[in-house]
PDB file of N, CA and C in Angstrom:
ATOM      1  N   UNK A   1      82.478 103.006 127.534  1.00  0.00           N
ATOM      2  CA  UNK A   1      83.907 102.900 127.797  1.00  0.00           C
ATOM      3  C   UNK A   1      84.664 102.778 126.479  1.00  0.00           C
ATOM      4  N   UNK A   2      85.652 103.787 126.341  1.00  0.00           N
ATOM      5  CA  UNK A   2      86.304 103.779 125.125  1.00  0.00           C
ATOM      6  C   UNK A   2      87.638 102.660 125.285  1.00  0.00           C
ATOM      7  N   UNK A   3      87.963 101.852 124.092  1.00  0.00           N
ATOM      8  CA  UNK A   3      89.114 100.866 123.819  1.00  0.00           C
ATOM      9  C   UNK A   3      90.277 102.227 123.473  1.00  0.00           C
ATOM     10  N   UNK A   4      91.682 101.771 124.248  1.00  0.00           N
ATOM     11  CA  UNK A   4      92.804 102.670 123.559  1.00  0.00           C
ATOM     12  C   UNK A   4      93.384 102.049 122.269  1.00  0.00           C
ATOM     13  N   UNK A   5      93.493 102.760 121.721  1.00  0.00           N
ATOM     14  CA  UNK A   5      94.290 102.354 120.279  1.00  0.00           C
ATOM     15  C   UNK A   5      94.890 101.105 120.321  1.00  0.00           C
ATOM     16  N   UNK A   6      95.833 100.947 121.264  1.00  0.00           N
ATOM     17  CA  UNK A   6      96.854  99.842 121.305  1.00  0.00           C
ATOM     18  C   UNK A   6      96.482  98.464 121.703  1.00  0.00           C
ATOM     19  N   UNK A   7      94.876  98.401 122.665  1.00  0.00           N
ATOM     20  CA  UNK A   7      94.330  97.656 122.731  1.00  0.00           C
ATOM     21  C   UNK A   7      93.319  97.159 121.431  1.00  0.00           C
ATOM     22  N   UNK A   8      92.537  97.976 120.871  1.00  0.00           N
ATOM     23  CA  UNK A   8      91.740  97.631 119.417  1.00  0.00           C
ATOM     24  C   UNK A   8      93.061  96.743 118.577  1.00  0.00           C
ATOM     25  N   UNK A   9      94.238  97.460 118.449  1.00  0.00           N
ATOM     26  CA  UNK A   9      95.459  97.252 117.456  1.00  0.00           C
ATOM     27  C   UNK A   9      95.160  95.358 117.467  1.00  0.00           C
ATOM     28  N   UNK A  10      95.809  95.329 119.104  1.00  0.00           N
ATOM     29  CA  UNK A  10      96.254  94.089 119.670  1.00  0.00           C
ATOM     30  C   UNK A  10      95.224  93.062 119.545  1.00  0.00           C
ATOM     31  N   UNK A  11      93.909  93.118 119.639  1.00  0.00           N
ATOM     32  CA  UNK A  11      92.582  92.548 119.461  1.00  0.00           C
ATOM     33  C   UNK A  11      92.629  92.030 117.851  1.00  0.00           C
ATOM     34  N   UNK A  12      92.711  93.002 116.830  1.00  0.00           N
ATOM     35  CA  UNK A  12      92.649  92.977 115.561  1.00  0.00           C
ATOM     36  C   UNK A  12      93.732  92.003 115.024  1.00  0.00           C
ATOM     37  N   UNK A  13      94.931  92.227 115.782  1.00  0.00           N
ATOM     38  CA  UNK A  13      96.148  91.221 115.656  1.00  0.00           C
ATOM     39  C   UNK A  13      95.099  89.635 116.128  1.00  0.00           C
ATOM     40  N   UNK A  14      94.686  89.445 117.284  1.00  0.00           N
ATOM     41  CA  UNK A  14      94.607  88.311 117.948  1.00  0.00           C
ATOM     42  C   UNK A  14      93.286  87.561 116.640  1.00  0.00           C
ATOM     43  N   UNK A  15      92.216  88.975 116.407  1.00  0.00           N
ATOM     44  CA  UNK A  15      91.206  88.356 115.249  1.00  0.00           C
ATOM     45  C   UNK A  15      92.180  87.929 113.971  1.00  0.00           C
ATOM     46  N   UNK A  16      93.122  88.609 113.483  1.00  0.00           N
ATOM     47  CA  UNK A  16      93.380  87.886 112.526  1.00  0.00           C
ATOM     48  C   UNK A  16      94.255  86.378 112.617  1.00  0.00           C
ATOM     49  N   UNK A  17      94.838  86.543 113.391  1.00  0.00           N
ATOM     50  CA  UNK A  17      95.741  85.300 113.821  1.00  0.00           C
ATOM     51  C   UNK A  17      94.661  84.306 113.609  1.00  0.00           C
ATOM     52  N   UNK A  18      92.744  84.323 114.642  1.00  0.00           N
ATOM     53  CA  UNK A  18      92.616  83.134 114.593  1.00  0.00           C
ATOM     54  C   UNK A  18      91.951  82.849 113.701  1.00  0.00           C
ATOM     55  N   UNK A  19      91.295  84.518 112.376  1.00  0.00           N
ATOM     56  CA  UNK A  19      90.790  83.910 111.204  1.00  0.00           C
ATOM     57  C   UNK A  19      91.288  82.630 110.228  1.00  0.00           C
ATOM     58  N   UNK A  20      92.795  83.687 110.052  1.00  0.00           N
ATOM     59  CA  UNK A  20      93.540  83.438 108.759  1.00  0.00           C
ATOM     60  C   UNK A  20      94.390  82.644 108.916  1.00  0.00           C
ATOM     61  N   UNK A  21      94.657  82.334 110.439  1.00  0.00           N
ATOM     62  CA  UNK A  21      95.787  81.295 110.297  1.00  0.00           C
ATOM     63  C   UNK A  21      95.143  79.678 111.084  1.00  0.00           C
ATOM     64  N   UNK A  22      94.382  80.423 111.975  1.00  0.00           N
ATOM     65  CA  UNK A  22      93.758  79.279 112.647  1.00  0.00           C
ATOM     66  C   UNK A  22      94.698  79.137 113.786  1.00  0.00           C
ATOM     67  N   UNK A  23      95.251  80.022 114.118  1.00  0.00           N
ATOM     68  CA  UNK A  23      96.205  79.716 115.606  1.00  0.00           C
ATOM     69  C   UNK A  23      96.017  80.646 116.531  1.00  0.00           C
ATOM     70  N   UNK A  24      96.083  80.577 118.264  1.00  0.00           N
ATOM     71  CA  UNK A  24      95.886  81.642 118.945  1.00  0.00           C
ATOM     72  C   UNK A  24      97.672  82.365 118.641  1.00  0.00           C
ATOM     73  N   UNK A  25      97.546  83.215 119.527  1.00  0.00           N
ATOM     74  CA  UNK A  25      98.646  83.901 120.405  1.00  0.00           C
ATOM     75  C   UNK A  25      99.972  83.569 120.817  1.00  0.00           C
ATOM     76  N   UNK A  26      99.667  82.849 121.568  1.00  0.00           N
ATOM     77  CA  UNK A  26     100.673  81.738 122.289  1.00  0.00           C
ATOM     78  C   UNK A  26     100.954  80.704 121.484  1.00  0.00           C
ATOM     79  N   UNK A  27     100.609  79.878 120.090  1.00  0.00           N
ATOM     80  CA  UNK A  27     100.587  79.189 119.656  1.00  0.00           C
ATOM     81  C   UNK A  27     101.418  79.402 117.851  1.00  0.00           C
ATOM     82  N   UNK A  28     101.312  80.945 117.710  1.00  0.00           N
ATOM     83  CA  UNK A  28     101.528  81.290 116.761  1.00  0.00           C
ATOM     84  C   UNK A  28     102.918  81.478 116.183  1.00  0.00           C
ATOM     85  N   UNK A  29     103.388  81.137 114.824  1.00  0.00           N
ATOM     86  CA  UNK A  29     104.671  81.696 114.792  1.00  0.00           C
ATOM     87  C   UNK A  29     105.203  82.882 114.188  1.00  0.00           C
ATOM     88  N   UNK A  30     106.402  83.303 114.143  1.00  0.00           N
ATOM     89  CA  UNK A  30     106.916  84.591 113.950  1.00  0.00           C
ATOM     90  C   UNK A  30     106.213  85.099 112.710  1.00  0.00           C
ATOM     91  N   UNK A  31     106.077  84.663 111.962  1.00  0.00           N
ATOM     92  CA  UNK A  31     105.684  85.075 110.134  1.00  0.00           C
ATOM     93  C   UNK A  31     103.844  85.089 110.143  1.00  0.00           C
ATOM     94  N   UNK A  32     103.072  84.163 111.340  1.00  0.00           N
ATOM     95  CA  UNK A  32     101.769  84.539 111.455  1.00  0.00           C
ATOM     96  C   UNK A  32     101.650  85.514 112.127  1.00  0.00           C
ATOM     97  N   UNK A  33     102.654  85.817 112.657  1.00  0.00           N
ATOM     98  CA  UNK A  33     102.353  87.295 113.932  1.00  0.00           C
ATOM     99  C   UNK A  33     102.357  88.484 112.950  1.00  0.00           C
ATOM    100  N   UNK A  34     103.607  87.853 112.219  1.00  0.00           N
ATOM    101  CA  UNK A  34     103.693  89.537 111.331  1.00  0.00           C
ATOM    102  C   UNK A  34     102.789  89.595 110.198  1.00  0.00           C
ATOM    103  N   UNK A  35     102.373  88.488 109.439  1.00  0.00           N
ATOM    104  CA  UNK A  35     101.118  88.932 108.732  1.00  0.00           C
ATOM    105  C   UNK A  35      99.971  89.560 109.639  1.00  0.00           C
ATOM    106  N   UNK A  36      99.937  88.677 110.453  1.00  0.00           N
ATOM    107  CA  UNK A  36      98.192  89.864 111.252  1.00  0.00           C
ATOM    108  C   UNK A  36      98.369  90.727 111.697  1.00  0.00           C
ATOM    109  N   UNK A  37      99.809  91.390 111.632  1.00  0.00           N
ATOM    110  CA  UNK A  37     100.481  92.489 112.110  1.00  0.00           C
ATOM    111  C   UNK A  37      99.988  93.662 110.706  1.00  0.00           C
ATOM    112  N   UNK A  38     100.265  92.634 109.813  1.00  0.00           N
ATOM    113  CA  UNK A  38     100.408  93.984 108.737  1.00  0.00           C
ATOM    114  C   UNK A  38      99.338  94.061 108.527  1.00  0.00           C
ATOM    115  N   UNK A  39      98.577  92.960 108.067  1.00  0.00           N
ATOM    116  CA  UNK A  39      97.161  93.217 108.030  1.00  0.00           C
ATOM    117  C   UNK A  39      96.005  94.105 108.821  1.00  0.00           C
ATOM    118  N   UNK A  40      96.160  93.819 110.537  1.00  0.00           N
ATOM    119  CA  UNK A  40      95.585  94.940 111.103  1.00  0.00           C
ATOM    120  C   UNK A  40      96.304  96.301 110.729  1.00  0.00           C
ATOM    121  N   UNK A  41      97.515  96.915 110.741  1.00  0.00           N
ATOM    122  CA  UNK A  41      98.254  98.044 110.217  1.00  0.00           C
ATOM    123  C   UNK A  41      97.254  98.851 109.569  1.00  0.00           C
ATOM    124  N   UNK A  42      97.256  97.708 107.669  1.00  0.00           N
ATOM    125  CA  UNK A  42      96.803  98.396 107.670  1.00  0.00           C
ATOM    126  C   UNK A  42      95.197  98.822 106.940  1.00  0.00           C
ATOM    127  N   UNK A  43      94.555  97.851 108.083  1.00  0.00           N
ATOM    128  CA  UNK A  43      93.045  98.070 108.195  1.00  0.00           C
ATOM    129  C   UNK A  43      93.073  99.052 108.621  1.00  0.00           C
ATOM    130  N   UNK A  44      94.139  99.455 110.077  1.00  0.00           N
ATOM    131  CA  UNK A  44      93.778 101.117 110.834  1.00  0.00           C
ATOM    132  C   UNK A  44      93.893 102.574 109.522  1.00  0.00           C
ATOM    133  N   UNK A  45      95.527 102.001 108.903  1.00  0.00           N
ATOM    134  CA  UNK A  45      95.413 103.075 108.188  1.00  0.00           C
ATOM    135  C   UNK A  45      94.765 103.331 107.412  1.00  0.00           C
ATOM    136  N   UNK A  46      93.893 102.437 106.953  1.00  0.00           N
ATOM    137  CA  UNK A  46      92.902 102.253 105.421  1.00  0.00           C
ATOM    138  C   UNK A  46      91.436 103.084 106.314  1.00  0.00           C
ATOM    139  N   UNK A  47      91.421 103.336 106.668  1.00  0.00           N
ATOM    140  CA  UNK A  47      90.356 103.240 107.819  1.00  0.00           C
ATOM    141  C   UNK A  47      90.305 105.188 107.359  1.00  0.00           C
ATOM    142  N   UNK A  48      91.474 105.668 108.337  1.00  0.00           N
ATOM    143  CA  UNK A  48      92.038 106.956 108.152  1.00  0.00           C
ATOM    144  C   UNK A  48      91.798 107.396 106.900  1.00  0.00           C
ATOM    145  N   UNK A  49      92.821 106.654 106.503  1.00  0.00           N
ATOM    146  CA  UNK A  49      93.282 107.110 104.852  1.00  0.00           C
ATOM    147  C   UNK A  49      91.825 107.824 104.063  1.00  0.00           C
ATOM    148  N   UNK A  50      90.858 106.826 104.314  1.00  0.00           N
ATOM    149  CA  UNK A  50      89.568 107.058 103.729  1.00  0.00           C
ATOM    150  C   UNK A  50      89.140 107.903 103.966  1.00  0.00           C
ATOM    151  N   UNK A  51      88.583 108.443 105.406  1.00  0.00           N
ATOM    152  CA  UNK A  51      88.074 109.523 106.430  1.00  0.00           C
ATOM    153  C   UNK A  51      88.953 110.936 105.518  1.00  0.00           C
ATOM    154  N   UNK A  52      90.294 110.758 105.451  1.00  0.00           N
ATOM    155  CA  UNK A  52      90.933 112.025 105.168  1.00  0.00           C
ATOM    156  C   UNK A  52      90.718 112.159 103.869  1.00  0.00           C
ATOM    157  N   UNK A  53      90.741 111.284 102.866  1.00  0.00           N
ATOM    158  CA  UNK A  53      89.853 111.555 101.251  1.00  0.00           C
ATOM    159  C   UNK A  53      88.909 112.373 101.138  1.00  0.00           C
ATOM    160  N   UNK A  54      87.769 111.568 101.738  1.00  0.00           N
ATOM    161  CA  UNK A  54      86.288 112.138 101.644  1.00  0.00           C
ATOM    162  C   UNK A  54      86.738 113.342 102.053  1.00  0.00           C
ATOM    163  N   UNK A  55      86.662 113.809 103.704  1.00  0.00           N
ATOM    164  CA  UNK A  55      87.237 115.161 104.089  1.00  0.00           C
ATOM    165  C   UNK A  55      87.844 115.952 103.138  1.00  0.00           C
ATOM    166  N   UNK A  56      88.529 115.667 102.578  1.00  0.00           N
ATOM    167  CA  UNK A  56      89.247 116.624 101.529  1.00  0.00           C
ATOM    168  C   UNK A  56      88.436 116.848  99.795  1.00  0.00           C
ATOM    169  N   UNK A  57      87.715 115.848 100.134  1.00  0.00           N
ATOM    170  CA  UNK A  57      86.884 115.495  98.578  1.00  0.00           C
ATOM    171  C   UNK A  57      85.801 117.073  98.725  1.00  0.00           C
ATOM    172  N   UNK A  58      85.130 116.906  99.978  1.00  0.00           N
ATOM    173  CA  UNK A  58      84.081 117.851 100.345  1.00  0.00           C
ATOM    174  C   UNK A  58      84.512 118.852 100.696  1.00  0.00           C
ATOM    175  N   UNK A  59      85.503 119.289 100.802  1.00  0.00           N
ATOM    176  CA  UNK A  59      86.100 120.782 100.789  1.00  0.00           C
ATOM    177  C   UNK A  59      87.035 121.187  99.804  1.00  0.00           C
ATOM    178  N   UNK A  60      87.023 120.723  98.571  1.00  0.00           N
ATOM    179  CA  UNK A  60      87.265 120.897  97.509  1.00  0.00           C
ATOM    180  C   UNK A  60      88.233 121.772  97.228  1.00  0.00           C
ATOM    181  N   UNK A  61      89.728 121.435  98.105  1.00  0.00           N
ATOM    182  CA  UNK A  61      90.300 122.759  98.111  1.00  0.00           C
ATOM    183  C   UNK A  61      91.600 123.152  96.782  1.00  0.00           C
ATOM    184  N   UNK A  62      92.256 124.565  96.718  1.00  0.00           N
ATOM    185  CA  UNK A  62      92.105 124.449  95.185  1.00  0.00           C
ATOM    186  C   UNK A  62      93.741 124.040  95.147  1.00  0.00           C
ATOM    187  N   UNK A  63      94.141 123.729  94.101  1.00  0.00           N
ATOM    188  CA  UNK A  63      95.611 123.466  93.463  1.00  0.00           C
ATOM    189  C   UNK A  63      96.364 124.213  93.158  1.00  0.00           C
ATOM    190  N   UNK A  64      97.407 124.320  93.179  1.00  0.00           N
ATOM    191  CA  UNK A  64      98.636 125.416  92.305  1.00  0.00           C
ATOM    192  C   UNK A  64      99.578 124.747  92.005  1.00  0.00           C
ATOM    193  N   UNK A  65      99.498 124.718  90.515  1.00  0.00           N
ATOM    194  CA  UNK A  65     100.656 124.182  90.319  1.00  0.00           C
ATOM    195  C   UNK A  65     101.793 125.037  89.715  1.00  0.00           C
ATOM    196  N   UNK A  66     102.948 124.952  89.788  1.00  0.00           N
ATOM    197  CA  UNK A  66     103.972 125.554  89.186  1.00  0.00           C
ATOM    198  C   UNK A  66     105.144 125.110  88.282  1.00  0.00           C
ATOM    199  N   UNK A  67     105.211 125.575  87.442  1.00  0.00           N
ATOM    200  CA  UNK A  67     106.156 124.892  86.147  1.00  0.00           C
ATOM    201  C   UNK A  67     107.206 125.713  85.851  1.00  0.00           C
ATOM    202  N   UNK A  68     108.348 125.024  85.884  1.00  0.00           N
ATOM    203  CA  UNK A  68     109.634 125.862  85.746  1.00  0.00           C
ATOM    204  C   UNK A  68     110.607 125.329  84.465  1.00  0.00           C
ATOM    205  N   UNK A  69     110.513 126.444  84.038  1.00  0.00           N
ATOM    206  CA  UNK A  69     111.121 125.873  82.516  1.00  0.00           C
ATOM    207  C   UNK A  69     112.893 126.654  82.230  1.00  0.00           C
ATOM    208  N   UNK A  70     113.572 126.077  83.422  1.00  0.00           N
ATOM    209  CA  UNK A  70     115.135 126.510  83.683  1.00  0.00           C
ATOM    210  C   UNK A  70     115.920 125.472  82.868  1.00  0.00           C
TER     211      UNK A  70
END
């Protein structure tokens, strides 16, 4: 059974809340929500970000650059 995005997201929020702050959910305040907010963010995008590097590392694709001397 696959997790939807928004559920992993929300999970990752709830793990960091009770690493880093030591508070659940219901217990938490505005500025702990939004750190484990940003923090899961961006574990997802770091996640990506990486996947699309490599991908692009191994297909080595080529450059053009252009220089305009107006």
């Amino acid at each position: 059974m696959q997790v939807a995005p928004e559920d992993r997201l929300f999970d990752t929020i709830k793990r960091y809340l009770l690493t880093d702050h030591g508070t659940l959910l219901s217990k938490s305040s505005r500025q702990e929500l939004y750190l484990s907010l940003c923090k899961a963010l961006r574990e997802e995008i770091m996640f990506y970000w990486t996947a699309s590097a490599l991908s692009l590392e191994k297909k080595q694709p080529r450059t053009i650059y252009y220089l305009s001397m107006e």
